[in-house]
N, C-alpha and C. Protein backbone atom coordinates (compact mmCIF):
# COMPACT_ATOMS: atom_id res chain seq x y z
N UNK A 1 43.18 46.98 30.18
CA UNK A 1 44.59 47.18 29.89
C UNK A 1 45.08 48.42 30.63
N UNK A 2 46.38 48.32 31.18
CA UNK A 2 46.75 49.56 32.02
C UNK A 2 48.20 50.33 31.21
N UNK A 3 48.18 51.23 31.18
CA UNK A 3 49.41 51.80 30.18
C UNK A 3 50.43 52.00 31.18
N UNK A 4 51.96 51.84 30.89
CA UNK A 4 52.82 51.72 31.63
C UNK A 4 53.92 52.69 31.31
N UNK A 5 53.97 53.31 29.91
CA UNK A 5 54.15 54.37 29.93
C UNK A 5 53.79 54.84 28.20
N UNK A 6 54.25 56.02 27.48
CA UNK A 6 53.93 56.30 26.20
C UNK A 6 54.55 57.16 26.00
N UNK A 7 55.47 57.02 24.76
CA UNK A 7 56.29 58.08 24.17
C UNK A 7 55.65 58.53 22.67
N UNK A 8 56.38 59.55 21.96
CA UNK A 8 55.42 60.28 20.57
C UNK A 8 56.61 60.42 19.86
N UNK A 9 57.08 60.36 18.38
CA UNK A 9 58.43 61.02 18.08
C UNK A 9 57.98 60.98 16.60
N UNK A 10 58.67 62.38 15.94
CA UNK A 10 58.52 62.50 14.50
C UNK A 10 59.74 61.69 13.94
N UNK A 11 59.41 60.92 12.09
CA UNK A 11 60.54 60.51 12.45
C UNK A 11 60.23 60.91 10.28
N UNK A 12 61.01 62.08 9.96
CA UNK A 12 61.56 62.20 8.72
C UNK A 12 61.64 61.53 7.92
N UNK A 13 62.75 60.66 8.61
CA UNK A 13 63.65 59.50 6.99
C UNK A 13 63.04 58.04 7.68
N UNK A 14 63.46 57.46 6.41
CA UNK A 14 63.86 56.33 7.09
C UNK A 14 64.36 55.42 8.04
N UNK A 15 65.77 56.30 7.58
CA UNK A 15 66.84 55.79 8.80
C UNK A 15 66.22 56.52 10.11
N UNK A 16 65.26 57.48 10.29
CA UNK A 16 65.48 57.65 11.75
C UNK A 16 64.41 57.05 12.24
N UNK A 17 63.52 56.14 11.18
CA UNK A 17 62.73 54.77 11.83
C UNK A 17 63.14 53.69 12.49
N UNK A 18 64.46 53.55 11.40
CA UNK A 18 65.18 52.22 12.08
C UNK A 18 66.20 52.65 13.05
N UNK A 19 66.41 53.94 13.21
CA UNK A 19 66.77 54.32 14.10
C UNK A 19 65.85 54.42 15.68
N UNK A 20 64.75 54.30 15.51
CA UNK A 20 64.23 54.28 16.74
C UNK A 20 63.68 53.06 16.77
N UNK A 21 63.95 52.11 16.06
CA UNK A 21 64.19 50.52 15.99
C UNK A 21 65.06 50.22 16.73
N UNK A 22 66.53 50.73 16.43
CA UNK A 22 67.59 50.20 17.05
C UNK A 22 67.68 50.41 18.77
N UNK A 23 66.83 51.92 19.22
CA UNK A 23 66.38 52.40 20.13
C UNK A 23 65.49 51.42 21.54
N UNK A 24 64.34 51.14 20.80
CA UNK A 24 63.53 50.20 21.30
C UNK A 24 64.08 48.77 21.17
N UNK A 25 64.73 48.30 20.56
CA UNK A 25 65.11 47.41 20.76
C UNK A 25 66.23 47.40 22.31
N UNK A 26 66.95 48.06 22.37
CA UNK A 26 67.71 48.46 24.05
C UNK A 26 66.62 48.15 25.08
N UNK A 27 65.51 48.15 24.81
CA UNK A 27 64.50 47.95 26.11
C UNK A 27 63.87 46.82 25.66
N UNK A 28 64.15 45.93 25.21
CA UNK A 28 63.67 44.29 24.72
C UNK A 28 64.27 43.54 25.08
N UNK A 29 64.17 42.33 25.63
CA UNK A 29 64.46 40.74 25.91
C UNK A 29 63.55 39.97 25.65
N UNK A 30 64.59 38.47 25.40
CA UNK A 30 63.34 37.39 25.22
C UNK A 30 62.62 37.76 25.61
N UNK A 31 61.34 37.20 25.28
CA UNK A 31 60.21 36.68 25.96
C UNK A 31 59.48 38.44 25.53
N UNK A 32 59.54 39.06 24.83
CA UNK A 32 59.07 40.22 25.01
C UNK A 32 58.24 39.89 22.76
N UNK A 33 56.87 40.52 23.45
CA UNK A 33 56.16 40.54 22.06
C UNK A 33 56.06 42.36 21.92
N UNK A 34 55.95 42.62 20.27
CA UNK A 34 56.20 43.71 20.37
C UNK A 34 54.92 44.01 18.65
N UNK A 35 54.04 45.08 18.89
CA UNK A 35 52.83 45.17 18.14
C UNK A 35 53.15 46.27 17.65
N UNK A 36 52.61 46.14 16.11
CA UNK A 36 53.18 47.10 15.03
C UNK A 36 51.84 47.63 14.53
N UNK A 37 51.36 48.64 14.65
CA UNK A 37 49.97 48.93 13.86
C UNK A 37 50.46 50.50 13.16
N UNK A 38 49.44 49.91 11.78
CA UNK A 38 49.98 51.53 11.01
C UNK A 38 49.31 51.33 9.77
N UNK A 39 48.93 51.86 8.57
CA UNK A 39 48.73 51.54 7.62
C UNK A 39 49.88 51.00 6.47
N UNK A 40 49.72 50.91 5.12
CA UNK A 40 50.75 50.33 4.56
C UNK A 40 51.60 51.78 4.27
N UNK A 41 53.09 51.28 4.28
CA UNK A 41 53.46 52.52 3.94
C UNK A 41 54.17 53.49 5.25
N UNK A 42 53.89 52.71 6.06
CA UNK A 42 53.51 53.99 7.39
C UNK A 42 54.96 53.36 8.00
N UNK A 43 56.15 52.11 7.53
CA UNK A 43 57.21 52.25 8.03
C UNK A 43 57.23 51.02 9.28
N UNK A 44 56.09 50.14 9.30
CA UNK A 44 56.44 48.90 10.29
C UNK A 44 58.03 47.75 9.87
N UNK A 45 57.75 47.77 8.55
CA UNK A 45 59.01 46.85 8.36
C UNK A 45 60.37 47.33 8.33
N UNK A 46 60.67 48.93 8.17
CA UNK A 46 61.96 49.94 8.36
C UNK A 46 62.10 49.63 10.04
N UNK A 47 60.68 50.21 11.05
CA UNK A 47 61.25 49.91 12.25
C UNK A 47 61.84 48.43 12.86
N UNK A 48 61.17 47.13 12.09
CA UNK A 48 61.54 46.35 12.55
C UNK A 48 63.41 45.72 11.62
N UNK A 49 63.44 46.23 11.35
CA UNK A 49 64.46 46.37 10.58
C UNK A 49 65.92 46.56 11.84
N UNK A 50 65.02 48.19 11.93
CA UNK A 50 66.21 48.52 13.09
C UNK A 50 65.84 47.92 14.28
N UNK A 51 64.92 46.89 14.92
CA UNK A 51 64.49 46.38 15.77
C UNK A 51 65.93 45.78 15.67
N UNK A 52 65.99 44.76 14.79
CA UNK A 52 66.26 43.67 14.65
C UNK A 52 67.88 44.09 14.08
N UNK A 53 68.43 45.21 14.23
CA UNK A 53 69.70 45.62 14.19
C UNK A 53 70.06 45.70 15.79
N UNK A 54 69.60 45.99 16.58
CA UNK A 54 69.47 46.74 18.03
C UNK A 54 69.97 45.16 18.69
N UNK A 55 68.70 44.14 18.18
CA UNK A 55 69.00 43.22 18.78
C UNK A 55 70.41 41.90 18.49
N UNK A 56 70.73 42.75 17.63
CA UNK A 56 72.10 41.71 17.03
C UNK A 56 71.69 40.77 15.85
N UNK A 57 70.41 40.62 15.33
CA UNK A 57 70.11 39.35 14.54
C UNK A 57 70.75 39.23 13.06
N UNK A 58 70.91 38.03 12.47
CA UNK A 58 71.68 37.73 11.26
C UNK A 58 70.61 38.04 10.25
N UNK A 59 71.30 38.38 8.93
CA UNK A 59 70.30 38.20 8.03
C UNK A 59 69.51 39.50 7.96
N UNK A 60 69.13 39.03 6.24
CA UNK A 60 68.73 40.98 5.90
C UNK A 60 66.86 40.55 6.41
N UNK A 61 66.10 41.33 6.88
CA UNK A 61 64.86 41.95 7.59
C UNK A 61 64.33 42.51 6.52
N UNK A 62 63.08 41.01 6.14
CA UNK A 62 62.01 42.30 5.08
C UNK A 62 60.68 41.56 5.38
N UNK A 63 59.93 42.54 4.92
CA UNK A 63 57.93 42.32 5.19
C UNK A 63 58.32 40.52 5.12
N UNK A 64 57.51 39.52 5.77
CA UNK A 64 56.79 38.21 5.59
C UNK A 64 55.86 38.31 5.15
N UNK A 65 55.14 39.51 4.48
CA UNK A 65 53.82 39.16 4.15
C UNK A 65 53.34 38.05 3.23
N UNK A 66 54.18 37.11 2.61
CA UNK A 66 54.20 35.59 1.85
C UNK A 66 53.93 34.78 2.60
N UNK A 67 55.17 35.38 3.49
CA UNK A 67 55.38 33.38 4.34
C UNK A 67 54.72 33.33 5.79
N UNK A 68 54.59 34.52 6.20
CA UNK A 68 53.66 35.14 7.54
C UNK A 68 54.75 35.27 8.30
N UNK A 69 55.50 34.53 8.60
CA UNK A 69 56.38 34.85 10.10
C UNK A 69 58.07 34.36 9.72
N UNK A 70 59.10 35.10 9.14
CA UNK A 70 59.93 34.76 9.51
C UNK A 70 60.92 34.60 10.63
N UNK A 71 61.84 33.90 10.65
CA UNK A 71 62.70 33.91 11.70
C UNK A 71 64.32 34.31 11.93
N UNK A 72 64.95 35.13 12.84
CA UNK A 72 65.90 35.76 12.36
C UNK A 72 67.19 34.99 14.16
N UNK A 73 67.77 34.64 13.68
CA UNK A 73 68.74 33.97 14.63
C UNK A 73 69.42 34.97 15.16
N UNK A 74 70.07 35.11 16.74
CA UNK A 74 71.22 36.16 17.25
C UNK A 74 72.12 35.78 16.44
N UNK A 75 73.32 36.99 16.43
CA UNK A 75 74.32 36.79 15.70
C UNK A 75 75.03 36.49 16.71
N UNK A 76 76.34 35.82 16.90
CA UNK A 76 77.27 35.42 17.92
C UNK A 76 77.54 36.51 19.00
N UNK A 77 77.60 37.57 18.75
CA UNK A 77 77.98 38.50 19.73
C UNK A 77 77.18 38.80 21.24
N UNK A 78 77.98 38.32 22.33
CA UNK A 78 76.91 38.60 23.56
C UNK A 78 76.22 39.39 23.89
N UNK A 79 74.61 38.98 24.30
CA UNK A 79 73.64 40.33 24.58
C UNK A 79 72.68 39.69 23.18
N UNK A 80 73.17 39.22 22.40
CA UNK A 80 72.17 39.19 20.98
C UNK A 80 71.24 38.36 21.15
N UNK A 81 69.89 38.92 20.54
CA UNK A 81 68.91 38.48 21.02
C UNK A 81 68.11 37.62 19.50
N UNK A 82 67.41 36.38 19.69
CA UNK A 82 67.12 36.24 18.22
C UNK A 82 65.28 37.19 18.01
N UNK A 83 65.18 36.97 17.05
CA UNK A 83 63.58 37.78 16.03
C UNK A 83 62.77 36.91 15.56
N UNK A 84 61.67 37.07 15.91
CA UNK A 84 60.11 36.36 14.76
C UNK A 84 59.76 37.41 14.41
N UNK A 85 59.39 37.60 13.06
CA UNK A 85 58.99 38.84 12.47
C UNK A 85 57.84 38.05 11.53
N UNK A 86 56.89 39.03 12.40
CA UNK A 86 55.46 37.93 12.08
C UNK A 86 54.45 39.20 11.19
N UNK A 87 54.09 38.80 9.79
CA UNK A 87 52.97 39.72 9.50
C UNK A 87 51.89 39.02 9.27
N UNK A 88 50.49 39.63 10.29
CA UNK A 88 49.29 39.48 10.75
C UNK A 88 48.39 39.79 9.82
N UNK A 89 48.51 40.63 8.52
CA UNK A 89 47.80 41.11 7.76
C UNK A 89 47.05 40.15 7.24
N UNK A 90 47.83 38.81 6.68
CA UNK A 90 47.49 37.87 5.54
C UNK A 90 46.00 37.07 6.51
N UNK A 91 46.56 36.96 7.83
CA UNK A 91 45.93 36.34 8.79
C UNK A 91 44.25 36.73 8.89
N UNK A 92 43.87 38.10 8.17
CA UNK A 92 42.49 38.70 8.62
C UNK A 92 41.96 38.08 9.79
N UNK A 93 43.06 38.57 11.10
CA UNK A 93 42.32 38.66 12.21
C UNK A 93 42.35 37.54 12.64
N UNK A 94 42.28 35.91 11.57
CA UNK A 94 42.13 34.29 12.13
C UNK A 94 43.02 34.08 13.42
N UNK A 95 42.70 34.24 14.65
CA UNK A 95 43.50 33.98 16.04
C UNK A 95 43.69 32.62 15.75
N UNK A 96 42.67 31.58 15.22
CA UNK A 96 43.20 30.05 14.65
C UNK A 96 44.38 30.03 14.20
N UNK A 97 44.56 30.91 13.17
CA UNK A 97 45.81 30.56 12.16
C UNK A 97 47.22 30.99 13.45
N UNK A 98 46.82 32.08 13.78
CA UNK A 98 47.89 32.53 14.18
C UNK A 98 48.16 32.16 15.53
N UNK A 99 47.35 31.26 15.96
CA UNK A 99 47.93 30.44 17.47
C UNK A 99 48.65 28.96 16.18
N UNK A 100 48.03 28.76 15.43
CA UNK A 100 48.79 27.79 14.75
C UNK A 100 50.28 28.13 14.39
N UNK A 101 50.94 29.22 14.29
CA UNK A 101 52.11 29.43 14.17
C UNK A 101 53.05 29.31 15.47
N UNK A 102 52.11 29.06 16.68
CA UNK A 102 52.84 28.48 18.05
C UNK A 102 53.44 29.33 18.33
N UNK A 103 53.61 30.54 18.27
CA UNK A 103 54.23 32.07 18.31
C UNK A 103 54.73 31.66 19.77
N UNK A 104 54.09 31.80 21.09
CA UNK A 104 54.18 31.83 22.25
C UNK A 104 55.48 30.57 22.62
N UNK A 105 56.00 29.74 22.17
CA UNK A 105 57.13 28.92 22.31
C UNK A 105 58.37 29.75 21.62
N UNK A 106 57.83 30.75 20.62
CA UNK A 106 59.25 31.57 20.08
C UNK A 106 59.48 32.42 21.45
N UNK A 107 58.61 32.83 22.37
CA UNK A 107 58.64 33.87 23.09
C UNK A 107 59.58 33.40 24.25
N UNK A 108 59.77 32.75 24.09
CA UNK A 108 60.91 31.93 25.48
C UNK A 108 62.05 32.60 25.17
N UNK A 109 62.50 32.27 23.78
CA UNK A 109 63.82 32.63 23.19
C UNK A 109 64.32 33.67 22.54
N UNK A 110 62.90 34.44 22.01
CA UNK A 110 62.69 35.67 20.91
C UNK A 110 61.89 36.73 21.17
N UNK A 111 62.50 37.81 20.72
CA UNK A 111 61.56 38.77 20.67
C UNK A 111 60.59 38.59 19.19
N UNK A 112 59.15 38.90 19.43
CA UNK A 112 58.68 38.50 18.63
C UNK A 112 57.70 39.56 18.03
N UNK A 113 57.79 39.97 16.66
CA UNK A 113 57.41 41.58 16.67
C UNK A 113 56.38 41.24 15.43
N UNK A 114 55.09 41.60 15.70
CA UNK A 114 54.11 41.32 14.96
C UNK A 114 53.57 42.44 14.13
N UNK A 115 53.69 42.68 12.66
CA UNK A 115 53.02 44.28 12.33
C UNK A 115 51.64 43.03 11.90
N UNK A 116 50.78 44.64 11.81
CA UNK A 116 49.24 44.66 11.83
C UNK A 116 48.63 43.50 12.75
N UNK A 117 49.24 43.61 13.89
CA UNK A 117 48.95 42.24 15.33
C UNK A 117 48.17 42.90 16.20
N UNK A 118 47.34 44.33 15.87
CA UNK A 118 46.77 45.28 16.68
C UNK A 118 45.23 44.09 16.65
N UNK A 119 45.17 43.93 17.90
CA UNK A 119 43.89 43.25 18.04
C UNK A 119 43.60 41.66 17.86
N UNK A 120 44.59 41.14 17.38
CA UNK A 120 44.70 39.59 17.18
C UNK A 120 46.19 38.87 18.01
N UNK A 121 46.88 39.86 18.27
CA UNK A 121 48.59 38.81 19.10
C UNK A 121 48.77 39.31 20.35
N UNK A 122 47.53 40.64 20.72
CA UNK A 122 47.98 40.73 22.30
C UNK A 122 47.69 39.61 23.37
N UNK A 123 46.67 38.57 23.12
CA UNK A 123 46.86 37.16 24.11
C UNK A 123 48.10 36.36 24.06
N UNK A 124 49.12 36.70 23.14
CA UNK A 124 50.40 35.91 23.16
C UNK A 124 51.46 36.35 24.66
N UNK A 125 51.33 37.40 25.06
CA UNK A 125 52.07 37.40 25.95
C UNK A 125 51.34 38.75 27.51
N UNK A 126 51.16 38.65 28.59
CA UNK A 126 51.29 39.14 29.65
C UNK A 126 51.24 40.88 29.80
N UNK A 127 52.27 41.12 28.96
CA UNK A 127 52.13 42.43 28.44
C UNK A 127 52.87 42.38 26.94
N UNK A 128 52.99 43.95 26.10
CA UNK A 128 53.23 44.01 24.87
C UNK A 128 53.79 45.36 24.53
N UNK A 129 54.86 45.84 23.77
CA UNK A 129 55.11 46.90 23.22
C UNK A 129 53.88 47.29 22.58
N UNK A 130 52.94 48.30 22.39
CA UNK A 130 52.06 48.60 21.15
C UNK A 130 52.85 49.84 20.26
N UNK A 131 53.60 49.84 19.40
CA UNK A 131 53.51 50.91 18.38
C UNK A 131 53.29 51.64 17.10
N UNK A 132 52.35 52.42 17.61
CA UNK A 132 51.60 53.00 16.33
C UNK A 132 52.25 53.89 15.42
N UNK A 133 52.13 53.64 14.34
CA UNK A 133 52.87 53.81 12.94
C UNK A 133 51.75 54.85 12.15
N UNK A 134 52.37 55.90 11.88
CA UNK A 134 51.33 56.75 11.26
C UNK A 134 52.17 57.25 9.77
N UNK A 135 51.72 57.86 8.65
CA UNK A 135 52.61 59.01 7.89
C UNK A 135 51.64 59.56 7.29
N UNK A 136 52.86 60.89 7.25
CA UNK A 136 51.44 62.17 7.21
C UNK A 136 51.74 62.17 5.58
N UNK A 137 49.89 62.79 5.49
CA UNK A 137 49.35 62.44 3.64
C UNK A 137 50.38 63.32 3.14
N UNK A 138 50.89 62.99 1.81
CA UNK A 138 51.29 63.23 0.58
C UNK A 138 52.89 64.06 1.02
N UNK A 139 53.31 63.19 2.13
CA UNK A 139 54.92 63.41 2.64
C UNK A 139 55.52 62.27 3.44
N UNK A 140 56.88 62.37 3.41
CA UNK A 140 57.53 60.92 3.50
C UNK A 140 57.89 61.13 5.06
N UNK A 141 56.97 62.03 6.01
CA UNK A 141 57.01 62.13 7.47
C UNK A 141 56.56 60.89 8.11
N UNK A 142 57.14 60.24 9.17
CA UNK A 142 55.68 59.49 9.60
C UNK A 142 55.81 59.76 11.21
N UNK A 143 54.86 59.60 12.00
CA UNK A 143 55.49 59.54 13.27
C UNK A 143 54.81 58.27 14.19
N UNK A 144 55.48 58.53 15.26
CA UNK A 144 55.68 56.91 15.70
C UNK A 144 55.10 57.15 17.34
N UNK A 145 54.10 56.37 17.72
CA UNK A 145 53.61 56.78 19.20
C UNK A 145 53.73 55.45 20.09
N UNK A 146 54.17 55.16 20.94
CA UNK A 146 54.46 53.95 21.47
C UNK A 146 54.22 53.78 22.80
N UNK A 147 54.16 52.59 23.61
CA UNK A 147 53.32 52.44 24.64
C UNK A 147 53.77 50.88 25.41
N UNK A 148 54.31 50.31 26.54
CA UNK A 148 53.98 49.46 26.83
C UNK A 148 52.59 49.30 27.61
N UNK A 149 52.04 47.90 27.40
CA UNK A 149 50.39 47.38 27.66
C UNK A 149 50.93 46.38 28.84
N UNK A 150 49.94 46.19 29.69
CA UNK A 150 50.00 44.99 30.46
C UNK A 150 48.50 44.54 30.34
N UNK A 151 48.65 43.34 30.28
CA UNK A 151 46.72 42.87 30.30
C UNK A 151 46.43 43.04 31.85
N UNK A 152 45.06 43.19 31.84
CA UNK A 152 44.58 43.39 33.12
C UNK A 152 44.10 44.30 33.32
């Protein structure tokens, strides 16, 4: 894997998770997969939140950890991009299960943002956002280190 570039940022609140949701999302188009690793707690579903504000999508943005992968449509406005918001956790790792969700046909049309996909959804696409989700013990800090991957 060759790194293409890597940014680091503290991020306080909440909002300035989904604020650097709304951020990274400005550098997304179809066809773009995007990897969420962090522990629980550590703020993957706040960023994809504001992912998925950035990108125009309808509909309120929360964990799938039930249903594994929801789906979030553009909203009418041009530039809007639609969302798969896929959680990998339930999956323990099964690349079976999770090529069974046919992910790679959302990728034509969607950005498709996988938390805990560290190690099981980077064969879905060419290259990948990776960002790592951290928060520091016994404070509501977390910070956020990010990276595009290309295979190869």
């Amino acid at each position: 894997m060759s790194t293409v570039s890597q940014n680091h940022r503290m991020l306080p609140t909440v909002e300035d998770t989904e604020a650097l949701g709304r951020e990274l999302a400005g550098q997304l188009q179809a066809g773009d997969l995007v990897i969420l690793d962090g522990p629980l707690g550590a703020g993957k579903t706040a960023l994809t939140r504001g992912i998925a504000a950035g990108l125009g999508v309808e509909g309120r943005v929360s964990s799938p950890t039930f249903i594994i992968a929801r789906q979030h449509r553009a909203n009418s406005e041009p530039g809007s991009i639609a969302l798969v918001h896929v959680d990998a956790y339930r999956l323990g790792g099964d690349l079976d299960e999770l090529d069974a969700l046919d992910l790679d046909t959302d990728l034509d049309h969607a950005v498709v943002v996988v938390e805990w996909g560290l190690g099981v959804a980077e064969h879905l696409a060419d290259r990948h956002l990776r960002v790592q989700l951290r928060r520091e013990p016994e404070s509501d800090v977390r910070t956020a280190e990010w990276e595009w991957i290309a295979a190869g």
